[in-house]
PDB file of N, CA and C in Angstrom:
ATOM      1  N   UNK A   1      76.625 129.074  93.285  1.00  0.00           N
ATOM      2  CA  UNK A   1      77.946 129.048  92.705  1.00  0.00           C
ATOM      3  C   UNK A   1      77.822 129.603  91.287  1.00  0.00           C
ATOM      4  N   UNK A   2      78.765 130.277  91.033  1.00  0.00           N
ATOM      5  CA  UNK A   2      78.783 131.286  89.745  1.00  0.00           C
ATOM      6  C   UNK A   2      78.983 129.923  88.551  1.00  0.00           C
ATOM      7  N   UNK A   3      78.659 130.540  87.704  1.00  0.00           N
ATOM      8  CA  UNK A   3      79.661 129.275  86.438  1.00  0.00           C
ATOM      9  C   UNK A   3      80.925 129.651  86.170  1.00  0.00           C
ATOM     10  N   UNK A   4      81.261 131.211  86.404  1.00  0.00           N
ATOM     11  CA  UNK A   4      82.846 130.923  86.721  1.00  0.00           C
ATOM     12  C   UNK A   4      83.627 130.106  87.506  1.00  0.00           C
ATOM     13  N   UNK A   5      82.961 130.018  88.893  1.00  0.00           N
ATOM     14  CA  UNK A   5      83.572 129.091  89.464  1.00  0.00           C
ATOM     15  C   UNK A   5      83.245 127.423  89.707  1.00  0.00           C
ATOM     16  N   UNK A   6      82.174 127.252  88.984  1.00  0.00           N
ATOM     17  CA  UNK A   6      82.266 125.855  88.250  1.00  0.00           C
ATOM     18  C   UNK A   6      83.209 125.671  87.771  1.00  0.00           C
ATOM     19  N   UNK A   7      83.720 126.784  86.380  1.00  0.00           N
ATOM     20  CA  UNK A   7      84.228 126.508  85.329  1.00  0.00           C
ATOM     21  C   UNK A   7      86.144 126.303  86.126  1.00  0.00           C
ATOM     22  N   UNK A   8      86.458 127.262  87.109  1.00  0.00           N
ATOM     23  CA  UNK A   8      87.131 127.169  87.619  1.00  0.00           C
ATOM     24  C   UNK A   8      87.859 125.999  88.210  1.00  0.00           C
ATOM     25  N   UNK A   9      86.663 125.464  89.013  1.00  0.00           N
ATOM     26  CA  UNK A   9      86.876 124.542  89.896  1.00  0.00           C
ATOM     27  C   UNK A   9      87.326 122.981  88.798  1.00  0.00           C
ATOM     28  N   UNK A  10      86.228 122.544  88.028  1.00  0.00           N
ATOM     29  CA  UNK A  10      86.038 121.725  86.737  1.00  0.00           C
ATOM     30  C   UNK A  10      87.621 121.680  86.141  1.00  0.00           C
ATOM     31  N   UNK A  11      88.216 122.710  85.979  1.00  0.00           N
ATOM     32  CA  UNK A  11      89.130 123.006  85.158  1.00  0.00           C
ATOM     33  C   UNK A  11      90.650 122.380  85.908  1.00  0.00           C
ATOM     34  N   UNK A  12      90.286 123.009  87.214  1.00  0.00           N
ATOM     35  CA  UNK A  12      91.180 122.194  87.707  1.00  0.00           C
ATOM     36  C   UNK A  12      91.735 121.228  88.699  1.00  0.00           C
ATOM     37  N   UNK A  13      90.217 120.664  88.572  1.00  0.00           N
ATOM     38  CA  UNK A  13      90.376 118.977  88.743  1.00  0.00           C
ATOM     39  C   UNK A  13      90.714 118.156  87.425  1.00  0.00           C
ATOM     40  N   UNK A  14      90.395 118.453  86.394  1.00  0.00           N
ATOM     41  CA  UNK A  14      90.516 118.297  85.224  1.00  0.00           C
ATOM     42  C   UNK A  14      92.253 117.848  84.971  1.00  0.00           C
ATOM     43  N   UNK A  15      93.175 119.462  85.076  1.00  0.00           N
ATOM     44  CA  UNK A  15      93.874 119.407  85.061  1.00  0.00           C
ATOM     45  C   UNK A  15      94.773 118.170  86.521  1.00  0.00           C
ATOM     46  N   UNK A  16      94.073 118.092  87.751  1.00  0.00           N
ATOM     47  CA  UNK A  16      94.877 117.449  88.640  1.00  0.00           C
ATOM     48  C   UNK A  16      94.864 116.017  88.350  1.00  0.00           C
ATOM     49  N   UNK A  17      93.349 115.444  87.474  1.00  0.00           N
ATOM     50  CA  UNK A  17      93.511 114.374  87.039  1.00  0.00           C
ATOM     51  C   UNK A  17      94.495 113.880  86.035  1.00  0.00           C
ATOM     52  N   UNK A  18      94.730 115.027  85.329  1.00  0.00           N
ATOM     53  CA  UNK A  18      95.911 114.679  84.074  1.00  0.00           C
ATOM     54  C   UNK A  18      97.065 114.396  84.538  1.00  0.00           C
ATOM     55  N   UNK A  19      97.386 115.226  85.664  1.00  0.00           N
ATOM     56  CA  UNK A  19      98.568 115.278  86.325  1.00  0.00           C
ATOM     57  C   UNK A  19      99.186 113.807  86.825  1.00  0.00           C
ATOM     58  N   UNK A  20      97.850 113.835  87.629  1.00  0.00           N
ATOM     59  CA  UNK A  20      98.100 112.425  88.650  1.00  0.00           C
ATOM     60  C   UNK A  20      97.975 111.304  87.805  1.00  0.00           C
ATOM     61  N   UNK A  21      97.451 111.185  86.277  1.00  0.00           N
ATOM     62  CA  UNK A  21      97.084 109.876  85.631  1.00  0.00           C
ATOM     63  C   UNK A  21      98.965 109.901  84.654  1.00  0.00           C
ATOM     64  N   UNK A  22      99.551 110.615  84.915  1.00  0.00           N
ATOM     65  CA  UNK A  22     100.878 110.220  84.233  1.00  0.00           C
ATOM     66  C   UNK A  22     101.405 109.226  84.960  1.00  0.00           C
ATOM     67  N   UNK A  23     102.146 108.826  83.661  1.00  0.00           N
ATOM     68  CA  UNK A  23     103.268 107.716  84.211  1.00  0.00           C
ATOM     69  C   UNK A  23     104.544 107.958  84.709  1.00  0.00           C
ATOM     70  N   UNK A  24     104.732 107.191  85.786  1.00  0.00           N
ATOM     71  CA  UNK A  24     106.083 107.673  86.449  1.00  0.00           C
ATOM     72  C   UNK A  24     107.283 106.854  85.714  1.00  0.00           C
ATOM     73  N   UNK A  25     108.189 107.430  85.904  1.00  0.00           N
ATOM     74  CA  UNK A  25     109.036 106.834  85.209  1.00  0.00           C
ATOM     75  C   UNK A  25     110.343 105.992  86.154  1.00  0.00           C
ATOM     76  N   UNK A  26     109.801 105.413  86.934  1.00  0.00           N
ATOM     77  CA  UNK A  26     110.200 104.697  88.222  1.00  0.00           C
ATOM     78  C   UNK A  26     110.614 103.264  87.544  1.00  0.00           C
ATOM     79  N   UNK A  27     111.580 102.729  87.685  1.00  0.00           N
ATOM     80  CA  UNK A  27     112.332 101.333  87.046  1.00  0.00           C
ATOM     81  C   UNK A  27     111.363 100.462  87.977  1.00  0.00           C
ATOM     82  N   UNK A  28     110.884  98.914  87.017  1.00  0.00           N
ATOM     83  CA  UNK A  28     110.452  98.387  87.782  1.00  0.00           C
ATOM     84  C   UNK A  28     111.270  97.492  88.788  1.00  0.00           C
ATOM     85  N   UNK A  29     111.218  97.475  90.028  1.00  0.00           N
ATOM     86  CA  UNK A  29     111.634  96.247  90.982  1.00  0.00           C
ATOM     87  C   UNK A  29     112.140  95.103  90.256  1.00  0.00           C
ATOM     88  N   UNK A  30     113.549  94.435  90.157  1.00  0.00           N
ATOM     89  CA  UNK A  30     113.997  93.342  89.707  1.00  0.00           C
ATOM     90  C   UNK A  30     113.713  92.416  90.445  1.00  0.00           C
ATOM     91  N   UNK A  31     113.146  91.369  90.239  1.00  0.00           N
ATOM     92  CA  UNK A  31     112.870  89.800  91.551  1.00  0.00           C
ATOM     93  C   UNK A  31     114.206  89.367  91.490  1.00  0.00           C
ATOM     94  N   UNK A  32     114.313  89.119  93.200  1.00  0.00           N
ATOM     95  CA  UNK A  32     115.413  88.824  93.612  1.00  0.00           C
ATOM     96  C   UNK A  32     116.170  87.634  93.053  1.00  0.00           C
ATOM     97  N   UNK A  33     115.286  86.677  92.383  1.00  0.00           N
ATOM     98  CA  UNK A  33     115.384  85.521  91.621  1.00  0.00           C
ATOM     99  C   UNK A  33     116.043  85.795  90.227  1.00  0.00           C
ATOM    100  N   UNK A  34     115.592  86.652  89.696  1.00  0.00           N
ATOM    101  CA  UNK A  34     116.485  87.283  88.538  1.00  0.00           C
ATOM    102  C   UNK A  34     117.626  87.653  88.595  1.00  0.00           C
ATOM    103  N   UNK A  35     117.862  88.623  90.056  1.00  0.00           N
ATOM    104  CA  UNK A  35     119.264  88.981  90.168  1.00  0.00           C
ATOM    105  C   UNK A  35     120.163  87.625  90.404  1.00  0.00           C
ATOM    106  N   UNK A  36     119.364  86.734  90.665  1.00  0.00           N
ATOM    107  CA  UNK A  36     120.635  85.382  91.553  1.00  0.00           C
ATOM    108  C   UNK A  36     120.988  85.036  89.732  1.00  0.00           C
ATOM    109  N   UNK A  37     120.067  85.274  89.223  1.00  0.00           N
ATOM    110  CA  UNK A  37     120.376  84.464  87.333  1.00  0.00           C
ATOM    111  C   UNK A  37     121.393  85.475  86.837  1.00  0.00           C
ATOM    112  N   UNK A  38     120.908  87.122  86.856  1.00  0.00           N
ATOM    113  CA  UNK A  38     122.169  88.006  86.528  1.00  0.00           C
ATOM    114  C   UNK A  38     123.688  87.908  86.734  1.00  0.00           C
ATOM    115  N   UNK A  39     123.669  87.403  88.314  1.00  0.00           N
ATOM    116  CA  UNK A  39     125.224  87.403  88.914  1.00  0.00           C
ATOM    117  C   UNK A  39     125.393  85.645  88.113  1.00  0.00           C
ATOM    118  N   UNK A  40     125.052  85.004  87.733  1.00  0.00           N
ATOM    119  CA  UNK A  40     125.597  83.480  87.175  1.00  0.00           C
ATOM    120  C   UNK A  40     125.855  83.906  85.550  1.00  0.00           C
ATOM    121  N   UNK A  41     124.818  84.707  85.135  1.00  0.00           N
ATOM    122  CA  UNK A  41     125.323  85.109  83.749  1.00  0.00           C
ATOM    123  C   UNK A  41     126.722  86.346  83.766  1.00  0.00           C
ATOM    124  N   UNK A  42     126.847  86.847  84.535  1.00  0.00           N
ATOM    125  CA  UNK A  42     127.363  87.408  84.532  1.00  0.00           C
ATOM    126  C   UNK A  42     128.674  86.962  85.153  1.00  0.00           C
ATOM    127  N   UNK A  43     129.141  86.306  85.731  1.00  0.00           N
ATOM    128  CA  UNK A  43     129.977  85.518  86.472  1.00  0.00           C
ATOM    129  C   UNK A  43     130.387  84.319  85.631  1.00  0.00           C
ATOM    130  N   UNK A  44     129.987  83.784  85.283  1.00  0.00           N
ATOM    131  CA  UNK A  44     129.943  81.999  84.397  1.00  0.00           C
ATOM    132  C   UNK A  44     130.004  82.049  83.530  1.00  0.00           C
ATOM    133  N   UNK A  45     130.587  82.843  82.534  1.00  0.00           N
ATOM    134  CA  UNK A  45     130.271  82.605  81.033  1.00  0.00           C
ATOM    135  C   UNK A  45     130.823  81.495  80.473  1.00  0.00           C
ATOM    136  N   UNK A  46     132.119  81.569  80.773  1.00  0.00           N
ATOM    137  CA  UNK A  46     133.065  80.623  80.548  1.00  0.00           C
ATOM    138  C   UNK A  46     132.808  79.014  80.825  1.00  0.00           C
ATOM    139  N   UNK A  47     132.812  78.996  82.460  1.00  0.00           N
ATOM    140  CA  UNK A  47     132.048  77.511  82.416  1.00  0.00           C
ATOM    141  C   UNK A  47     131.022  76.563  81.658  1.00  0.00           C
ATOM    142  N   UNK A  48     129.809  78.048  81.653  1.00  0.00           N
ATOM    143  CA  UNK A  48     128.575  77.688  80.691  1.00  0.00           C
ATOM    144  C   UNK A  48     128.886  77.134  79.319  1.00  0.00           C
ATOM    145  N   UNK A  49     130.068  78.335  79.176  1.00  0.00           N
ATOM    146  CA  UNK A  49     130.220  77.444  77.386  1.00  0.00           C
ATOM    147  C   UNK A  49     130.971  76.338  77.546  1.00  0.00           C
ATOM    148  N   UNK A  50     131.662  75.640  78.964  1.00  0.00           N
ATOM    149  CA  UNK A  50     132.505  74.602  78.687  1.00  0.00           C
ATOM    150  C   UNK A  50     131.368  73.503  78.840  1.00  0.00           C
ATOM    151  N   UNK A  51     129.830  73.631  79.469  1.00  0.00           N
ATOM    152  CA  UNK A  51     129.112  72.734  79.367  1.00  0.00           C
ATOM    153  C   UNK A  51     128.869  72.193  78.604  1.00  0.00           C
ATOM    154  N   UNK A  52     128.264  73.239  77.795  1.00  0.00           N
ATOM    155  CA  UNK A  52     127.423  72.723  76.525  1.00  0.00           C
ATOM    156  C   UNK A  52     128.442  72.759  75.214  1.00  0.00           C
ATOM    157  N   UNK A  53     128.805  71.425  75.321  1.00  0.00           N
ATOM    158  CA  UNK A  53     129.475  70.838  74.421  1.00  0.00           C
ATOM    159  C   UNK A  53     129.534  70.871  72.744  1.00  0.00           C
ATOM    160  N   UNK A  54     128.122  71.038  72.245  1.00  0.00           N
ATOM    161  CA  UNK A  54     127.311  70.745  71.047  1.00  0.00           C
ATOM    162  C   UNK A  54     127.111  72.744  70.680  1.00  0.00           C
ATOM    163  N   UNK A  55     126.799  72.186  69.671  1.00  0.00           N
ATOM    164  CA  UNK A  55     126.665  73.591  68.892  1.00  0.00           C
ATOM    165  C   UNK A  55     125.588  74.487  69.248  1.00  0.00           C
ATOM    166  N   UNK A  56     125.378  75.207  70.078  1.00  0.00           N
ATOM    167  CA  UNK A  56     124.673  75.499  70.869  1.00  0.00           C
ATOM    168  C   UNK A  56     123.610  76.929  70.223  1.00  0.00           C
ATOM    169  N   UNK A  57     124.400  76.970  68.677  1.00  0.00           N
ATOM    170  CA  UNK A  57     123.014  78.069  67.708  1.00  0.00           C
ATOM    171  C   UNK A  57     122.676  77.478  66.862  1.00  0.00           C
ATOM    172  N   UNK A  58     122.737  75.710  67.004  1.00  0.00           N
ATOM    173  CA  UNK A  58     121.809  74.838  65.988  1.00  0.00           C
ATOM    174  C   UNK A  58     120.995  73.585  66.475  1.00  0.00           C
ATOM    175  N   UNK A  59     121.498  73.692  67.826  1.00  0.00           N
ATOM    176  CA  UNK A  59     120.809  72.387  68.515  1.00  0.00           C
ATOM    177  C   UNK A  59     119.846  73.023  69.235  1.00  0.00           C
ATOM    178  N   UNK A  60     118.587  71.946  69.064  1.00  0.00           N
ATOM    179  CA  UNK A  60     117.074  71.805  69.567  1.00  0.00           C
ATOM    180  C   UNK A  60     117.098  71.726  71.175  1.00  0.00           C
ATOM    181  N   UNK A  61     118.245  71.464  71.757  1.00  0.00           N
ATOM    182  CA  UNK A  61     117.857  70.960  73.090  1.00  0.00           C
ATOM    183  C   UNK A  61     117.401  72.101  74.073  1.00  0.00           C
ATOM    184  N   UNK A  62     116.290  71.379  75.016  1.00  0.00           N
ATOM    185  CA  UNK A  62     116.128  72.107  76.317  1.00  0.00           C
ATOM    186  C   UNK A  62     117.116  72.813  76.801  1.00  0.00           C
ATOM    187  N   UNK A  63     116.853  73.938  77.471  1.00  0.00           N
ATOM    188  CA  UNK A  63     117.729  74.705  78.828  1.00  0.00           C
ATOM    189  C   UNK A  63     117.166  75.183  79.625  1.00  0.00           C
ATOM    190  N   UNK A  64     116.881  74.837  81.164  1.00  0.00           N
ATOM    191  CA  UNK A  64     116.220  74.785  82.036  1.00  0.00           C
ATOM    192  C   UNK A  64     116.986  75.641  82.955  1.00  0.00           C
ATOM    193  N   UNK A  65     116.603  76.799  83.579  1.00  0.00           N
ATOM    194  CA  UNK A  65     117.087  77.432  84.360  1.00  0.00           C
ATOM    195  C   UNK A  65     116.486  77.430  85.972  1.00  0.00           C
ATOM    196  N   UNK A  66     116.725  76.699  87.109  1.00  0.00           N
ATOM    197  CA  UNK A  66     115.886  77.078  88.046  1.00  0.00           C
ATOM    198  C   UNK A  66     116.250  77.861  89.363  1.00  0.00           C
ATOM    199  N   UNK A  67     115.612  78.539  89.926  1.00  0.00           N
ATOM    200  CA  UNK A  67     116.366  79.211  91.097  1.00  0.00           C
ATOM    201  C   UNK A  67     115.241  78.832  92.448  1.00  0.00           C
ATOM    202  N   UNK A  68     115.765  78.755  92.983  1.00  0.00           N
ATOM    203  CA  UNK A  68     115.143  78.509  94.800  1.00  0.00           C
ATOM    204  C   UNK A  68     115.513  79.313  95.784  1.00  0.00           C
ATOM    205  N   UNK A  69     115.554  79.261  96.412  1.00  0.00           N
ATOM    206  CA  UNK A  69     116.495  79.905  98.259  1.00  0.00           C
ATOM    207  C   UNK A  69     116.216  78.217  98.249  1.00  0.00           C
ATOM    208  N   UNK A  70     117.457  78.276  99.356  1.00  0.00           N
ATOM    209  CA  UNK A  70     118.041  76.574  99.976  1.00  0.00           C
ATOM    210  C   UNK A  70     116.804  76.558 101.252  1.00  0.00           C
ATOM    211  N   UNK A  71     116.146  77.903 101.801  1.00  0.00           N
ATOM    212  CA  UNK A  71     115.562  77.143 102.924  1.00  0.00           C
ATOM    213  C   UNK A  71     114.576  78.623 102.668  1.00  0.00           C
ATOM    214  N   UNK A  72     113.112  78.673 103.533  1.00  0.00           N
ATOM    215  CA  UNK A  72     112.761  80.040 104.059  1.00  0.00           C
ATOM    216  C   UNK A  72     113.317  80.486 105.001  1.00  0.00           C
ATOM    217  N   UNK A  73     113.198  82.341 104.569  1.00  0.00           N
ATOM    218  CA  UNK A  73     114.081  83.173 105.615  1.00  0.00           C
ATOM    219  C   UNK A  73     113.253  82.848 107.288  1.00  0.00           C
ATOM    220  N   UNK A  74     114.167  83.236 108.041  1.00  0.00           N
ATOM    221  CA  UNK A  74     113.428  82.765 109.454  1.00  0.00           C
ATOM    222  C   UNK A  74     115.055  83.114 110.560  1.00  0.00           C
ATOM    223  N   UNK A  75     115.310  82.060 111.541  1.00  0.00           N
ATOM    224  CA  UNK A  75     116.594  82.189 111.974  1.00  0.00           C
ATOM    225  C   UNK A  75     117.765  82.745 111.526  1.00  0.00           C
ATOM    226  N   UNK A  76     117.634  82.246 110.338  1.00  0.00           N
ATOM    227  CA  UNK A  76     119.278  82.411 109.188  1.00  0.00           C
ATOM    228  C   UNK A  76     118.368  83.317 108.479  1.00  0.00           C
ATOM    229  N   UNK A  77     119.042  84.623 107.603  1.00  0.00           N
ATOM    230  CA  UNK A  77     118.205  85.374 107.019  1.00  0.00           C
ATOM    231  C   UNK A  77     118.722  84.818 105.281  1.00  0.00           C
ATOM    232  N   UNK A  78     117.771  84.263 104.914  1.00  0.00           N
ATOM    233  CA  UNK A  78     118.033  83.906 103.277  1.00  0.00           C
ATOM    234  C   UNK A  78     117.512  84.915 102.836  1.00  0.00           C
ATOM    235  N   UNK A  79     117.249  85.598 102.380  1.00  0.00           N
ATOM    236  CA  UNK A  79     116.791  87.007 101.669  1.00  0.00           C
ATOM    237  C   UNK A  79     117.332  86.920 100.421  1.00  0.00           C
ATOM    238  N   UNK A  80     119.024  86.794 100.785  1.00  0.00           N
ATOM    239  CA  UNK A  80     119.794  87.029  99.081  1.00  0.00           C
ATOM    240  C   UNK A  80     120.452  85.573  98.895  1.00  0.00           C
ATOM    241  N   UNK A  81     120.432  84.480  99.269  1.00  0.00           N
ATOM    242  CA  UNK A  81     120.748  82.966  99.395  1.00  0.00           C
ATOM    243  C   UNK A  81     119.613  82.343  98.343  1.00  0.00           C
ATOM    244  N   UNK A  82     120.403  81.820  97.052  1.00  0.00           N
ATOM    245  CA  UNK A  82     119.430  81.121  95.975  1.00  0.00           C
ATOM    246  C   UNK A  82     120.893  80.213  95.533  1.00  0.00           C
ATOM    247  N   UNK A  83     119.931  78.974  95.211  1.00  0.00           N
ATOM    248  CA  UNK A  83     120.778  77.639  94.932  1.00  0.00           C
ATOM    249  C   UNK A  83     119.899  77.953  93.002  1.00  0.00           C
ATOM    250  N   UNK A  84     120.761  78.040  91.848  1.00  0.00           N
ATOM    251  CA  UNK A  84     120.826  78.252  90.557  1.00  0.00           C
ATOM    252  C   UNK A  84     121.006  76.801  90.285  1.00  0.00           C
ATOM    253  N   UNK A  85     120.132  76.290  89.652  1.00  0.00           N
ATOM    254  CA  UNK A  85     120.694  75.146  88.645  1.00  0.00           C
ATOM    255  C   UNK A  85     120.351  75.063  87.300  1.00  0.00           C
ATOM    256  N   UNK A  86     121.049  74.491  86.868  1.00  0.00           N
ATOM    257  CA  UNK A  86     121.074  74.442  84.916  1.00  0.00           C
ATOM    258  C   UNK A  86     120.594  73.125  84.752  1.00  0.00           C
ATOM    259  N   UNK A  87     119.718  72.805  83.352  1.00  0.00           N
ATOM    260  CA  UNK A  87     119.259  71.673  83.170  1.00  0.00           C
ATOM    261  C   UNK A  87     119.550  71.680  81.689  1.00  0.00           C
ATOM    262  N   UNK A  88     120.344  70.652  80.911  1.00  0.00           N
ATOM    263  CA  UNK A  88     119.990  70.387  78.900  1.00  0.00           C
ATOM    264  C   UNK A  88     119.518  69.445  79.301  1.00  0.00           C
ATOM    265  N   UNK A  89     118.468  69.104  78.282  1.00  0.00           N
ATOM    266  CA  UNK A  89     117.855  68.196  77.824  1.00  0.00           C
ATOM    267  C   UNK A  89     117.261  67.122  79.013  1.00  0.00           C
ATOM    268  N   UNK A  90     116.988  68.045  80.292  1.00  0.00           N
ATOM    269  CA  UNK A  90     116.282  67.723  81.185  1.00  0.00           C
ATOM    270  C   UNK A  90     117.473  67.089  82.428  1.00  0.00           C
ATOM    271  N   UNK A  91     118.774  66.820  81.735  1.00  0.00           N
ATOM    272  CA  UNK A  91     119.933  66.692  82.812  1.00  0.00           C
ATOM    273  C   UNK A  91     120.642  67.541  83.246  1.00  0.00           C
ATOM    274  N   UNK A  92     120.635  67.455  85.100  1.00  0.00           N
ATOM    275  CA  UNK A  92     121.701  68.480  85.456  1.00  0.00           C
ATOM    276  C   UNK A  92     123.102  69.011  85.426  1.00  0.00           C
ATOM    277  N   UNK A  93     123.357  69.956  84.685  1.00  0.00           N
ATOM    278  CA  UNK A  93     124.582  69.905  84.177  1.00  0.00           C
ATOM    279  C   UNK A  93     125.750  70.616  85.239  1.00  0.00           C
ATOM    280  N   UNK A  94     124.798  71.758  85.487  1.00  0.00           N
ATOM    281  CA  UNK A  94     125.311  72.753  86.565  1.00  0.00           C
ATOM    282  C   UNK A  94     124.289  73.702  87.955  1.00  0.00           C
ATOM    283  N   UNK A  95     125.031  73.489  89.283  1.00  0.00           N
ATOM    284  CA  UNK A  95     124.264  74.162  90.141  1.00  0.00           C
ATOM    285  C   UNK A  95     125.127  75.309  90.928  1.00  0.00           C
ATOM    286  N   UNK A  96     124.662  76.082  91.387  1.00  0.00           N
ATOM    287  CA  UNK A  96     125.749  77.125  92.206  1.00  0.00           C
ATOM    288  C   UNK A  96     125.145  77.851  93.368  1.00  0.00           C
ATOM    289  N   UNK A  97     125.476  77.735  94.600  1.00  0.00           N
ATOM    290  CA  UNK A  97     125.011  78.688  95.561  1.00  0.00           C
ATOM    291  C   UNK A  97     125.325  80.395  94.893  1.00  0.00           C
ATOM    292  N   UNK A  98     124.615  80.902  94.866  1.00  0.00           N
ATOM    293  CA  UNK A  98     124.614  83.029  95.023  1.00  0.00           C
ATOM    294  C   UNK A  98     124.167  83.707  96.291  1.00  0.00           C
ATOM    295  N   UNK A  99     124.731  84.382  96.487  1.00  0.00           N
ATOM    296  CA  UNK A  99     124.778  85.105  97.243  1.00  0.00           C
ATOM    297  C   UNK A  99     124.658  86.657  96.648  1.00  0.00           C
ATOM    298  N   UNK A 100     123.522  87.478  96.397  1.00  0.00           N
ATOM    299  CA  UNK A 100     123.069  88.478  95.573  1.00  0.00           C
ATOM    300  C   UNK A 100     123.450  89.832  96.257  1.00  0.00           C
ATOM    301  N   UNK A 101     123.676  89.266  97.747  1.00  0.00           N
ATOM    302  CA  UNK A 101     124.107  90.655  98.579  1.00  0.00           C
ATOM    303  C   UNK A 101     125.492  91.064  98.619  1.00  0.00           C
ATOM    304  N   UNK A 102     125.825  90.149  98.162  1.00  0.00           N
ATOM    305  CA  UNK A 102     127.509  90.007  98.391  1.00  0.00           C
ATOM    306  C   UNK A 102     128.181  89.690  97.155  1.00  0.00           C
ATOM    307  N   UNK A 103     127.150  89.341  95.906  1.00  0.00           N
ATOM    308  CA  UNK A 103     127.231  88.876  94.549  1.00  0.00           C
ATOM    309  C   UNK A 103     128.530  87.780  93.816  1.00  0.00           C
ATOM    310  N   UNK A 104     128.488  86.781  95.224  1.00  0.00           N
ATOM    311  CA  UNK A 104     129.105  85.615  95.215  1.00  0.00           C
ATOM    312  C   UNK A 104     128.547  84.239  94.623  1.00  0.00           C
ATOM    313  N   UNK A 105     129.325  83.734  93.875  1.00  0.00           N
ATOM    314  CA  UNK A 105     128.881  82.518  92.900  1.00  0.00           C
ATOM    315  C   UNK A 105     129.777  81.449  93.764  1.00  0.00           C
ATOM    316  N   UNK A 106     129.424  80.205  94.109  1.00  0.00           N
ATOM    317  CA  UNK A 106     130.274  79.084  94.863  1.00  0.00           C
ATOM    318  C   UNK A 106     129.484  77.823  94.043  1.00  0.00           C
ATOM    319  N   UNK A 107     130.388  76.792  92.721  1.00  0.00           N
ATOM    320  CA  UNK A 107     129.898  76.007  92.262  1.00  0.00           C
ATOM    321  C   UNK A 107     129.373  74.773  93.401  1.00  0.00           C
ATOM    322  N   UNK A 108     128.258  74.032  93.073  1.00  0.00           N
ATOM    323  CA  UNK A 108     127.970  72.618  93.505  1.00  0.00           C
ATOM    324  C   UNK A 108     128.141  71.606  93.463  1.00  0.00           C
ATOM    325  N   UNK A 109     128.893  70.603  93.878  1.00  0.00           N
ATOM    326  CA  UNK A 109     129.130  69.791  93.176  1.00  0.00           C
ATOM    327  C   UNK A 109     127.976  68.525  92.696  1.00  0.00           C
ATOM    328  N   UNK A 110     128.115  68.054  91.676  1.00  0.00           N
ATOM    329  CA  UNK A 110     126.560  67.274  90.900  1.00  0.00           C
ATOM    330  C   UNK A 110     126.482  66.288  91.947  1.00  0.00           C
ATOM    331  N   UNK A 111     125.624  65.235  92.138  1.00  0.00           N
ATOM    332  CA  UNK A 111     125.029  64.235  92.894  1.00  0.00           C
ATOM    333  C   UNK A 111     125.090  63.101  91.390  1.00  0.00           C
ATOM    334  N   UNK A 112     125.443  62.061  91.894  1.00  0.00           N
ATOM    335  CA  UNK A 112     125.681  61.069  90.564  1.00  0.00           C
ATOM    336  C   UNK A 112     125.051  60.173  90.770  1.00  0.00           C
TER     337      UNK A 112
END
């Protein structure tokens, strides 16, 4: 093999590595768990602020956000089915079925 075509060859693998080591600029995947929090922020504002009673850009308290699916997918397809609940200061204040496919909010009512 010539050293031209070393130099050839070298050159452009060189170059295919540069190529292939860029970054794509591909959005990352949102977890479906995030979107069920998007559609409640985005949906609830109003309620949210009728929760929290107290001054809510000077008070210390907890805010607990949690999301689930009500069951695993299987028979019934839960895929986009997440039960949202809100927690201050470790009490439940607010819960809501979502529905992310259909981007439906249906409040819960609390357990006392």
């Amino acid at each position: 093999m010539s050293t031209r075509t070393f130099l050839a060859i070298a050159l452009v693998a060189i170059l295919a590595f540069g190529l292939g080591a860029q970054g794509r600029n591909e959005k990352p995947e949102q977890s479906p768990h995030a979107d069920a929090l998007a559609v409640i922020f985005a949906s609830q504002q109003k309620p949210l602020r009728d929760l929290d009673d107290n001054d809510w850009w000077h008070d210390t308290k907890e805010r607990t956000w949690t999301v689930k699916r009500p069951f695993a997918p299987g028979t019934i397809d839960s895929t986009h089915m997440f039960v949202v609940s809100y927690r201050i200061d470790n009490k439940e204040v607010a819960s809501w079925h979502v529905d992310t496919r259909k981007r439906t909010v249906q409040a819960v009512p609390l357990r006392k």
